[in-house]
PDB file of N, CA and C in Angstrom:
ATOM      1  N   UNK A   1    -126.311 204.739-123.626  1.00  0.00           N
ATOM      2  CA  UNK A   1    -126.450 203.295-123.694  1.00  0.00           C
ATOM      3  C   UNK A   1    -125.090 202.671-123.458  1.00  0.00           C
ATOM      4  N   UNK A   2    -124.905 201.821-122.572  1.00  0.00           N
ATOM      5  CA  UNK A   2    -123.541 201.041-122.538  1.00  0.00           C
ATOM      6  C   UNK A   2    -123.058 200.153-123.151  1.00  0.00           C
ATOM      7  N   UNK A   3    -124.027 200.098-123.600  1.00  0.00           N
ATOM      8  CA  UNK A   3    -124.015 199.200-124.962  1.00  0.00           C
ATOM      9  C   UNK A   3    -123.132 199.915-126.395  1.00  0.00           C
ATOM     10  N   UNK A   4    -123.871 201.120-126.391  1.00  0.00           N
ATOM     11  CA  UNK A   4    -122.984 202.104-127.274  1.00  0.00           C
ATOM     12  C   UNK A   4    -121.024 202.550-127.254  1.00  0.00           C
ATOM     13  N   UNK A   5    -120.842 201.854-125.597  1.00  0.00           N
ATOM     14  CA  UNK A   5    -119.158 201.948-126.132  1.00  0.00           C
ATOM     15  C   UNK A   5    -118.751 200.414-125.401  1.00  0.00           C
ATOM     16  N   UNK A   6    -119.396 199.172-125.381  1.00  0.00           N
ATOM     17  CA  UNK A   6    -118.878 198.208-125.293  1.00  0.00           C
ATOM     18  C   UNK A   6    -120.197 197.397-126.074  1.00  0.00           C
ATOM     19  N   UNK A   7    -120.211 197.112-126.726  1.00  0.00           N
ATOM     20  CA  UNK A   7    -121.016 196.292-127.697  1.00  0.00           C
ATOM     21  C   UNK A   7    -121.591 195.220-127.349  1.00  0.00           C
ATOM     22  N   UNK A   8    -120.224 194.359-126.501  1.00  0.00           N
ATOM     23  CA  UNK A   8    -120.548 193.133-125.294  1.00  0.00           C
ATOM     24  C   UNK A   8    -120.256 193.607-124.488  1.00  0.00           C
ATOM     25  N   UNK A   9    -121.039 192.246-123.410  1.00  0.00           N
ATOM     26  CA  UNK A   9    -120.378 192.646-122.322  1.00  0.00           C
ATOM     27  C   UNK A   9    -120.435 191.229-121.541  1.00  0.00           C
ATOM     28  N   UNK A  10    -119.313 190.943-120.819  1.00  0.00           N
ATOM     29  CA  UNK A  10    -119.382 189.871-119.868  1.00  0.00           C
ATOM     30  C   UNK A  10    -120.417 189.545-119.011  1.00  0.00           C
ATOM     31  N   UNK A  11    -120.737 188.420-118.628  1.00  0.00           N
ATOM     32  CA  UNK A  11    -122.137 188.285-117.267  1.00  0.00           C
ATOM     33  C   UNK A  11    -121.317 189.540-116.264  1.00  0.00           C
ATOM     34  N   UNK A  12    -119.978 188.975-115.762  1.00  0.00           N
ATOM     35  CA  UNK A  12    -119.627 189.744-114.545  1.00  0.00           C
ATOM     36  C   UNK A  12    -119.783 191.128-114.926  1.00  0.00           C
ATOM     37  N   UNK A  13    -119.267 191.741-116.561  1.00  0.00           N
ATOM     38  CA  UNK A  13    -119.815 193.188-116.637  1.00  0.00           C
ATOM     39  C   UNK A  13    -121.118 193.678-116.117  1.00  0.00           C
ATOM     40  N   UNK A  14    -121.706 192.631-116.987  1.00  0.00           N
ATOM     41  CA  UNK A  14    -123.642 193.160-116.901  1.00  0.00           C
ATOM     42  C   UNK A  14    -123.767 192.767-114.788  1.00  0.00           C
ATOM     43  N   UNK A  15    -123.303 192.392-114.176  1.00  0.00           N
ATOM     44  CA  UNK A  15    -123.596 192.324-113.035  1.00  0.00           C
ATOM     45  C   UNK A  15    -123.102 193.544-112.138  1.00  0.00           C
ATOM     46  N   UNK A  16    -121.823 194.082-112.384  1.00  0.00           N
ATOM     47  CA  UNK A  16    -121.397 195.288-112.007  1.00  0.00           C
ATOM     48  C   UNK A  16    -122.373 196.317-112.686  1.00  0.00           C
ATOM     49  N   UNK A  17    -122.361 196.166-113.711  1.00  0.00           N
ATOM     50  CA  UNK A  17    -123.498 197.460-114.000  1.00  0.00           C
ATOM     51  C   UNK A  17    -124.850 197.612-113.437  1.00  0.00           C
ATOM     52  N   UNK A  18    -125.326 196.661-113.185  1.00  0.00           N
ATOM     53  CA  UNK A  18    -126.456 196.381-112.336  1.00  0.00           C
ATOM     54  C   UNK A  18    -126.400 196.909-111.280  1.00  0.00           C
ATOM     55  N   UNK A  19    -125.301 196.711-110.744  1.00  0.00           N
ATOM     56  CA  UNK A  19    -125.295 197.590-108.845  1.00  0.00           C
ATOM     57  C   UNK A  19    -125.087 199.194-109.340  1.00  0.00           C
ATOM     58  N   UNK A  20    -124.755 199.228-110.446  1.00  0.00           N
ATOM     59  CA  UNK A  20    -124.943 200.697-110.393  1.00  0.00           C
ATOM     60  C   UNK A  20    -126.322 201.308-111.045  1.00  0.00           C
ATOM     61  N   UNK A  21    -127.620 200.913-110.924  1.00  0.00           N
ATOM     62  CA  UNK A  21    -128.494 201.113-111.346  1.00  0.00           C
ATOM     63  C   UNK A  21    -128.843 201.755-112.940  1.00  0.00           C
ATOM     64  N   UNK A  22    -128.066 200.440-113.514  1.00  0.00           N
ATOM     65  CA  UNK A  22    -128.400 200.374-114.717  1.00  0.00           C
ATOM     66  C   UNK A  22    -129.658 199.989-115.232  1.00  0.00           C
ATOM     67  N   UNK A  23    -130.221 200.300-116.074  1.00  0.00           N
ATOM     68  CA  UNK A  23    -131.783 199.638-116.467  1.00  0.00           C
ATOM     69  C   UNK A  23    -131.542 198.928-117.744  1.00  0.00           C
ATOM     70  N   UNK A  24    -131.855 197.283-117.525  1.00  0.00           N
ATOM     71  CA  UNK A  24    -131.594 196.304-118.430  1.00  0.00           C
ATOM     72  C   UNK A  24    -132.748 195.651-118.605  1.00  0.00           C
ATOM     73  N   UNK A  25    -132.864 195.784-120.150  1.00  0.00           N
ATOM     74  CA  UNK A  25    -134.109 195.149-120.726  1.00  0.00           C
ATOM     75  C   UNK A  25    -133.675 194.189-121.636  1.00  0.00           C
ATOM     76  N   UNK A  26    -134.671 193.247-121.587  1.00  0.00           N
ATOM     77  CA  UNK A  26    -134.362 191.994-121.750  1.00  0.00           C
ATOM     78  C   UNK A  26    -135.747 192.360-123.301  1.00  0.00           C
ATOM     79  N   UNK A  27    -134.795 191.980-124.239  1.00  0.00           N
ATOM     80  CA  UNK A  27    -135.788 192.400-125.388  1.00  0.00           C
ATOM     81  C   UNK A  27    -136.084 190.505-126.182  1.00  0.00           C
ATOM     82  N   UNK A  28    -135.631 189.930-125.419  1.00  0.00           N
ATOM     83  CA  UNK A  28    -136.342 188.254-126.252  1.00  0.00           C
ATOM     84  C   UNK A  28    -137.965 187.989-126.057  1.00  0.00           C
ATOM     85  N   UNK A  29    -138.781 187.801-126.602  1.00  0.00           N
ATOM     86  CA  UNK A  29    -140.071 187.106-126.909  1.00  0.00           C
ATOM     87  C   UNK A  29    -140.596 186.715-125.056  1.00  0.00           C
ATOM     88  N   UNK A  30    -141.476 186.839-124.928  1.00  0.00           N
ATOM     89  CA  UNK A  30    -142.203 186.456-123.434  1.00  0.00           C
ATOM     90  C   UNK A  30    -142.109 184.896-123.377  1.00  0.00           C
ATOM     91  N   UNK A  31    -142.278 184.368-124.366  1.00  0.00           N
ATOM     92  CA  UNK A  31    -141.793 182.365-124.013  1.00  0.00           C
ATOM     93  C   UNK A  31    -140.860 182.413-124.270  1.00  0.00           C
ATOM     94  N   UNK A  32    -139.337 182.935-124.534  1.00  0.00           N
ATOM     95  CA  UNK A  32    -138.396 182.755-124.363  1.00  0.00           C
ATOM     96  C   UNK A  32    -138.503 182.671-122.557  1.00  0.00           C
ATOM     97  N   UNK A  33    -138.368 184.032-122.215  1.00  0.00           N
ATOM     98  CA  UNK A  33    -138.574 184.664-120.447  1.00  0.00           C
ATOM     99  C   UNK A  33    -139.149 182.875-120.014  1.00  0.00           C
ATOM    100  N   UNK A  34    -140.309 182.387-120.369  1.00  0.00           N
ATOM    101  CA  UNK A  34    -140.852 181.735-119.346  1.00  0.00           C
ATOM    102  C   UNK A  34    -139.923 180.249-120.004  1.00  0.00           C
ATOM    103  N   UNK A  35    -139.723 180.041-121.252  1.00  0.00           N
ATOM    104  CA  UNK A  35    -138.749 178.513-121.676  1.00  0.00           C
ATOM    105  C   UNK A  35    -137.101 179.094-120.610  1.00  0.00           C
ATOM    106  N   UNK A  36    -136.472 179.951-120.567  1.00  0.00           N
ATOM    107  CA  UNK A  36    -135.111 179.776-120.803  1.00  0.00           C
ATOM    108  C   UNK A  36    -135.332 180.587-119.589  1.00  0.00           C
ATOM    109  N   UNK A  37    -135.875 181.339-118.536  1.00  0.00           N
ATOM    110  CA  UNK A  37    -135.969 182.357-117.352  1.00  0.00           C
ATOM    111  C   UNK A  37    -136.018 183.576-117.381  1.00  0.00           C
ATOM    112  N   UNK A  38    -136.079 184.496-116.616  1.00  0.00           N
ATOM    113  CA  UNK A  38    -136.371 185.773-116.552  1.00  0.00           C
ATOM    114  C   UNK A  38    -134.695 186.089-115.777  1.00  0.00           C
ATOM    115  N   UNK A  39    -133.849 187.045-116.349  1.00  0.00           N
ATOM    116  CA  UNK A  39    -132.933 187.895-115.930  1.00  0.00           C
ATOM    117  C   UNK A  39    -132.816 188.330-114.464  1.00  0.00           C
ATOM    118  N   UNK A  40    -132.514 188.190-113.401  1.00  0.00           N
ATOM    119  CA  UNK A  40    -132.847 188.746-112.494  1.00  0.00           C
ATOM    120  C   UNK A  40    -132.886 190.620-112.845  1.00  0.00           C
ATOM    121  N   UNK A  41    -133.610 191.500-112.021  1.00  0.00           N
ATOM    122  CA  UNK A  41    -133.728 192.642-112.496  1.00  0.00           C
ATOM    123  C   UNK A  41    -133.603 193.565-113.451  1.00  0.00           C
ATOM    124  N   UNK A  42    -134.223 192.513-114.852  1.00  0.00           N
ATOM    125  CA  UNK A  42    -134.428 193.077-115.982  1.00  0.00           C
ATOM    126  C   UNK A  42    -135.865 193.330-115.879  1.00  0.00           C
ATOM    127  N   UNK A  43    -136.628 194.241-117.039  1.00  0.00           N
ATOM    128  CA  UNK A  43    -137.485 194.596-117.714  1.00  0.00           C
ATOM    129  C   UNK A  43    -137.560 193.822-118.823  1.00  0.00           C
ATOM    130  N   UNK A  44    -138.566 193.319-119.235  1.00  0.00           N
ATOM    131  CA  UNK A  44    -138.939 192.112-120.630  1.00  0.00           C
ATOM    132  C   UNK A  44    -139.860 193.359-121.299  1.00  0.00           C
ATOM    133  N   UNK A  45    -139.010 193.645-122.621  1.00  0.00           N
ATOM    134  CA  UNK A  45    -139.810 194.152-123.604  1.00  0.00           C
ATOM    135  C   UNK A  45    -139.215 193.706-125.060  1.00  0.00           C
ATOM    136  N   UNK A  46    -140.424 192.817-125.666  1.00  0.00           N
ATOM    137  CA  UNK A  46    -139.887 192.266-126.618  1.00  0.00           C
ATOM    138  C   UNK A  46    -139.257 193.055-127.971  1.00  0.00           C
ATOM    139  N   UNK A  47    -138.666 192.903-128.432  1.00  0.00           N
ATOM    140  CA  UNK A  47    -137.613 193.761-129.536  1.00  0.00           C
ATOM    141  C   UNK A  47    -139.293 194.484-130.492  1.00  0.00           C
ATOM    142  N   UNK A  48    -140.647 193.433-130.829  1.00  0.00           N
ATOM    143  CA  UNK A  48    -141.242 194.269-131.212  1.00  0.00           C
ATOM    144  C   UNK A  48    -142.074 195.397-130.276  1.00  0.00           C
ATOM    145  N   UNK A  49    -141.808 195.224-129.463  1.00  0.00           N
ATOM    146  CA  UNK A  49    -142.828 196.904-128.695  1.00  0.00           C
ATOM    147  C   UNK A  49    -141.838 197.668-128.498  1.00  0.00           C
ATOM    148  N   UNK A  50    -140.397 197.799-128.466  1.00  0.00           N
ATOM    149  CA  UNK A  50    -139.463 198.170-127.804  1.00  0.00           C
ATOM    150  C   UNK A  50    -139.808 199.468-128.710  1.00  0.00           C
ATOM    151  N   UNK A  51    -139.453 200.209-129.844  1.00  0.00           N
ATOM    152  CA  UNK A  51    -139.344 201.549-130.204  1.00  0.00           C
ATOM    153  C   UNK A  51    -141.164 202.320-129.655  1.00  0.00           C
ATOM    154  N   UNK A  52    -142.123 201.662-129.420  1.00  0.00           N
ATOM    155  CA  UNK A  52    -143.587 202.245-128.804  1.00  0.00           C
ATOM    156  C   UNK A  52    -142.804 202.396-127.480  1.00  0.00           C
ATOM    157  N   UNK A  53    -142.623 201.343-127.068  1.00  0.00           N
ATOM    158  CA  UNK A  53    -142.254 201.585-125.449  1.00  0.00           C
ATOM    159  C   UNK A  53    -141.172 202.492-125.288  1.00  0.00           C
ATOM    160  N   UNK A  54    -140.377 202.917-126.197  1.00  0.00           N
ATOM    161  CA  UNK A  54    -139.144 204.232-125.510  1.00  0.00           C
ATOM    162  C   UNK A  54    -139.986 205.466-126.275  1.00  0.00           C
ATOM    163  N   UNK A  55    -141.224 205.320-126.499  1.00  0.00           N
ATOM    164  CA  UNK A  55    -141.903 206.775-127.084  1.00  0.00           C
ATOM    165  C   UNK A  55    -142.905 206.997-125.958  1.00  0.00           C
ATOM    166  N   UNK A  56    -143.172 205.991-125.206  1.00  0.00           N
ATOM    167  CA  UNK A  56    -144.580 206.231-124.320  1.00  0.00           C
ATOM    168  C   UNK A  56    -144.481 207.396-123.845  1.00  0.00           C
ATOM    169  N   UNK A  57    -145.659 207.386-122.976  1.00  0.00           N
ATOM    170  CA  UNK A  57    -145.523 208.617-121.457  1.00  0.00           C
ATOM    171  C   UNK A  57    -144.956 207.746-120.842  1.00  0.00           C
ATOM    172  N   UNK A  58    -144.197 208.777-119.993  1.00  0.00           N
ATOM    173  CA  UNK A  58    -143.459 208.024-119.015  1.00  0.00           C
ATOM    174  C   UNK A  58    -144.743 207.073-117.675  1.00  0.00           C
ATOM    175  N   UNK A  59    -145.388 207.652-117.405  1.00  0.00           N
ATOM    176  CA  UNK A  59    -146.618 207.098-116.186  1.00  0.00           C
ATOM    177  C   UNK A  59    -147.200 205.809-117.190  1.00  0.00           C
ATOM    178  N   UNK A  60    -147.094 206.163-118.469  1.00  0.00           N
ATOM    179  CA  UNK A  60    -147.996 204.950-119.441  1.00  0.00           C
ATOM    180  C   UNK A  60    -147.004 203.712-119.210  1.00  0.00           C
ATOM    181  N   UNK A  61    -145.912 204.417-119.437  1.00  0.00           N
ATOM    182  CA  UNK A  61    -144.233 203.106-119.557  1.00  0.00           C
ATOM    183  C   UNK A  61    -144.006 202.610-117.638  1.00  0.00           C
ATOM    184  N   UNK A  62    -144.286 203.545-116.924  1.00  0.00           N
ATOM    185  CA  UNK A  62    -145.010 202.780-115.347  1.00  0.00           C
ATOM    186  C   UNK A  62    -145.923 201.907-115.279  1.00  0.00           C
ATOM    187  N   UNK A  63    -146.819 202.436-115.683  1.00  0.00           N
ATOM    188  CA  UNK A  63    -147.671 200.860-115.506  1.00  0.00           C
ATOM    189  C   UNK A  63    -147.584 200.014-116.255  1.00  0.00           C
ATOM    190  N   UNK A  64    -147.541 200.420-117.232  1.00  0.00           N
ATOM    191  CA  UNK A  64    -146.792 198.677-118.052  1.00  0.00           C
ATOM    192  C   UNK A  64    -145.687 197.865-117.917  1.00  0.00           C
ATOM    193  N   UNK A  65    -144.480 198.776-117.655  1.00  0.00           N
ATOM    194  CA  UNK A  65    -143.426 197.964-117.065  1.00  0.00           C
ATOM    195  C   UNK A  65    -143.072 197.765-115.682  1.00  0.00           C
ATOM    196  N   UNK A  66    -144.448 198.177-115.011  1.00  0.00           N
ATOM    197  CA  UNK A  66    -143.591 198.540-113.424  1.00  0.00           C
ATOM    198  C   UNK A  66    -142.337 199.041-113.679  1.00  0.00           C
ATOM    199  N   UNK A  67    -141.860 199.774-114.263  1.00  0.00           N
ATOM    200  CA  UNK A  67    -140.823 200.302-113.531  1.00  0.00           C
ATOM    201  C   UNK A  67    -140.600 202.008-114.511  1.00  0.00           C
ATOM    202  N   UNK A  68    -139.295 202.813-113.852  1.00  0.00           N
ATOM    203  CA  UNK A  68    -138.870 204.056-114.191  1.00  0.00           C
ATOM    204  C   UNK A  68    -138.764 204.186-115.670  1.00  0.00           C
ATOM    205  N   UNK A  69    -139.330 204.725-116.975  1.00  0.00           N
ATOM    206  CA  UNK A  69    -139.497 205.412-117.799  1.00  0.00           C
ATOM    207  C   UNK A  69    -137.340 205.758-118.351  1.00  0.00           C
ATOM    208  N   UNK A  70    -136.683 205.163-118.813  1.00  0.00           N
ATOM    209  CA  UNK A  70    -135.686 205.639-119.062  1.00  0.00           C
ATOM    210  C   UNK A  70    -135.612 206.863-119.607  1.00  0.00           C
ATOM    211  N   UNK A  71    -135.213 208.297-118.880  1.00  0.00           N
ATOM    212  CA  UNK A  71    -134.610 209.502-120.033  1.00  0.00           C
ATOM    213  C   UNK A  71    -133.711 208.772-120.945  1.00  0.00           C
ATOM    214  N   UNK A  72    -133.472 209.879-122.211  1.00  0.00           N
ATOM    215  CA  UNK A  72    -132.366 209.842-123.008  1.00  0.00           C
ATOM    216  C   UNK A  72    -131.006 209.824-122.768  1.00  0.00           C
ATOM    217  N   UNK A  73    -131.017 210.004-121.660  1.00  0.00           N
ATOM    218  CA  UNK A  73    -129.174 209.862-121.279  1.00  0.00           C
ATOM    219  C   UNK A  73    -128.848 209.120-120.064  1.00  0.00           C
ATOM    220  N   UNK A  74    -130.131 207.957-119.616  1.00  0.00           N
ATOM    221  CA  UNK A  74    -129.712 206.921-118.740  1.00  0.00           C
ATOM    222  C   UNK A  74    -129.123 205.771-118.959  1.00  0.00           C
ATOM    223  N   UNK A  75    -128.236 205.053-118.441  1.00  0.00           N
ATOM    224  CA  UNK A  75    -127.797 203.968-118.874  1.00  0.00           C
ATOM    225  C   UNK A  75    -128.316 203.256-119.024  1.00  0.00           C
ATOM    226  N   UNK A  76    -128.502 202.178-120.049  1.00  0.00           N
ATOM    227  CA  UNK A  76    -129.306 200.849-120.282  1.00  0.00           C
ATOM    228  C   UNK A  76    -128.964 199.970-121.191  1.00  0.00           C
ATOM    229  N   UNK A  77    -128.865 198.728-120.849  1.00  0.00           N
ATOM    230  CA  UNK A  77    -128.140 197.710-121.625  1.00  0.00           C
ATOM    231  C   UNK A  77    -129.306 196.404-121.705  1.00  0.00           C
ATOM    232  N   UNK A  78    -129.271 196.324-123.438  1.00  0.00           N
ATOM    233  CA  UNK A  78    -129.892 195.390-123.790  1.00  0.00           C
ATOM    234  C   UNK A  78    -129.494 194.291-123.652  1.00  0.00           C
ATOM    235  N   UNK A  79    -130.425 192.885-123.866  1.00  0.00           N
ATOM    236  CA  UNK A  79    -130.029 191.679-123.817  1.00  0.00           C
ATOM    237  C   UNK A  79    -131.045 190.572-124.485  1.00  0.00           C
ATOM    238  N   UNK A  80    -130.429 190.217-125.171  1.00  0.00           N
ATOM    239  CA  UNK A  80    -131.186 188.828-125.677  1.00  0.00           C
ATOM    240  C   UNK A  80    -130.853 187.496-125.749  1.00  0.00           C
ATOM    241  N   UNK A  81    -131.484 186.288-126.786  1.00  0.00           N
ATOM    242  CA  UNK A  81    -130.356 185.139-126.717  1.00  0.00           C
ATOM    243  C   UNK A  81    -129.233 185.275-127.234  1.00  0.00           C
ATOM    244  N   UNK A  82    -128.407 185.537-127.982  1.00  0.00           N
ATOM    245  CA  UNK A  82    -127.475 185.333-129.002  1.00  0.00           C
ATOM    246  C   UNK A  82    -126.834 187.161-129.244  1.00  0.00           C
ATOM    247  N   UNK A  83    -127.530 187.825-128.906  1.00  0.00           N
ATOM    248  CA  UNK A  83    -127.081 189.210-129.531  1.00  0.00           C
ATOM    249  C   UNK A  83    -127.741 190.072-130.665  1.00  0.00           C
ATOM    250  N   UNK A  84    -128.345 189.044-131.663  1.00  0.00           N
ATOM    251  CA  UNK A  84    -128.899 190.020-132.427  1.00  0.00           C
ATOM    252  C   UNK A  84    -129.687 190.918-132.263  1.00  0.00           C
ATOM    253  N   UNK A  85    -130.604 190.580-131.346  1.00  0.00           N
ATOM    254  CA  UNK A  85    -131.918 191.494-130.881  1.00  0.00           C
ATOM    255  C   UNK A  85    -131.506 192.726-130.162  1.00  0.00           C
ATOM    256  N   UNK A  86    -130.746 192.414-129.450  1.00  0.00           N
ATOM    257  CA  UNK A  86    -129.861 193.615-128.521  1.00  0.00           C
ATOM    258  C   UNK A  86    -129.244 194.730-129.000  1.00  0.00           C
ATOM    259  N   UNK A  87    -128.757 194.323-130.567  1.00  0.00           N
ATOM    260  CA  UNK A  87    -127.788 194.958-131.400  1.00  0.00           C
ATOM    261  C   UNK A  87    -129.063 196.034-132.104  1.00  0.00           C
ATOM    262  N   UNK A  88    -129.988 194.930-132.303  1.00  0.00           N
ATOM    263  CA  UNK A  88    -131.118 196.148-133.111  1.00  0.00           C
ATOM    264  C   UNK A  88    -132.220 197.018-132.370  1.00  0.00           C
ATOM    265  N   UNK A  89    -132.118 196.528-130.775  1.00  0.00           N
ATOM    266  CA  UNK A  89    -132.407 197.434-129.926  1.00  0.00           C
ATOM    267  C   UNK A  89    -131.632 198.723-129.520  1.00  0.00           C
ATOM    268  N   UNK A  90    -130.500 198.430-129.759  1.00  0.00           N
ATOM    269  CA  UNK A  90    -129.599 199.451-129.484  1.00  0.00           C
ATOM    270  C   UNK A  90    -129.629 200.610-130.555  1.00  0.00           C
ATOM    271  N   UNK A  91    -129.671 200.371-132.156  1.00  0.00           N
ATOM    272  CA  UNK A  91    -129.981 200.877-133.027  1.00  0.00           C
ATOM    273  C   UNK A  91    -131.493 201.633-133.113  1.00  0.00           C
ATOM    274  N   UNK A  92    -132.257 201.044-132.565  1.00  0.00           N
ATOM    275  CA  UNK A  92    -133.962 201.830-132.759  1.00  0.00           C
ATOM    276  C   UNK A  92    -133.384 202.634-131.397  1.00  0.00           C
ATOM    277  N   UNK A  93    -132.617 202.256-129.828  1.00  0.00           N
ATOM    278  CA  UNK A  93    -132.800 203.790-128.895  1.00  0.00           C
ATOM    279  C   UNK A  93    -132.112 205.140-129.370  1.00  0.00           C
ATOM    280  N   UNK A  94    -130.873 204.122-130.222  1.00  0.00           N
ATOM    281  CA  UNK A  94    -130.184 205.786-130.484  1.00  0.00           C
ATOM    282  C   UNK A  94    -131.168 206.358-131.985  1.00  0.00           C
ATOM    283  N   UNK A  95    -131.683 205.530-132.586  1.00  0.00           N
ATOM    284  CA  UNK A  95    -131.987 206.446-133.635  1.00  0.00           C
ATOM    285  C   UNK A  95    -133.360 207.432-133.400  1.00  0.00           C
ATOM    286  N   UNK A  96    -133.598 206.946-131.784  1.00  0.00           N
ATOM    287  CA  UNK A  96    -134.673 207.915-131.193  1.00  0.00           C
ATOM    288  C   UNK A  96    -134.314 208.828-130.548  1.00  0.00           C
ATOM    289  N   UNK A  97    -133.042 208.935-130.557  1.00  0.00           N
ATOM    290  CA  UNK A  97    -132.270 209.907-129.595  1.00  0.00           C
ATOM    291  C   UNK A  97    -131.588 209.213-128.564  1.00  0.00           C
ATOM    292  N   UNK A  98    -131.613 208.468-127.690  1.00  0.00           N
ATOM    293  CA  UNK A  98    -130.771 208.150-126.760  1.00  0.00           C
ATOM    294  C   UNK A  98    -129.459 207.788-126.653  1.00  0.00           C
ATOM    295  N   UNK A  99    -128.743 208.448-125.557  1.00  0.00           N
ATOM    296  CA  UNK A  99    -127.478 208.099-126.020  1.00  0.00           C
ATOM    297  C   UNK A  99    -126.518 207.564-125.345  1.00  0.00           C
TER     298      UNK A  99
END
């Protein structure tokens, strides 16, 4: 998690990490996404499905998120409004193992 050795991170960080095919999930509420916008090439999983959703099958976590199933040792950086949500997303991936 990149989150795990920079805690923050700048827009311009989170944009460099992006070109390197980072997988960033956007863990705020679905009317947040539609009041305040959608991230460009994030994943929206709200902070409550988030520990179901890093247990799925991976093909189950495909069709629900359209997209790649994170292993345990891919990069991925959370995001919310303010930080808190991000901080306790980061806490439920590693305490599932990810690192």
């Amino acid at each position: 998690l990149c989150a795990a050795a920079a805690p923050s991170l700048s827009y311009q960080e989170l944009k460099d990490l992006k070109k390197a095919n980072v997988l960033h999930i956007d863990v705020r509420e679905r009317w947040e996404i539609d009041r305040f916008g959608k991230i460009p090439e994030s994943i929206n999983i709200p902070l409550g499905e988030l520990m179901e959703a890093l247990q799925m099958d991976p093909a189950e976590f495909k069709e629900q998120y359209n997209q790649k199933m994170p292993s345990k040792s891919d990069p991925v950086v959370f995001s919310c409004l303010a930080g808190t949500r991000s901080k306790q997303a980061l806490g439920f991936a590693t305490s599932l193992g990810f690192s």
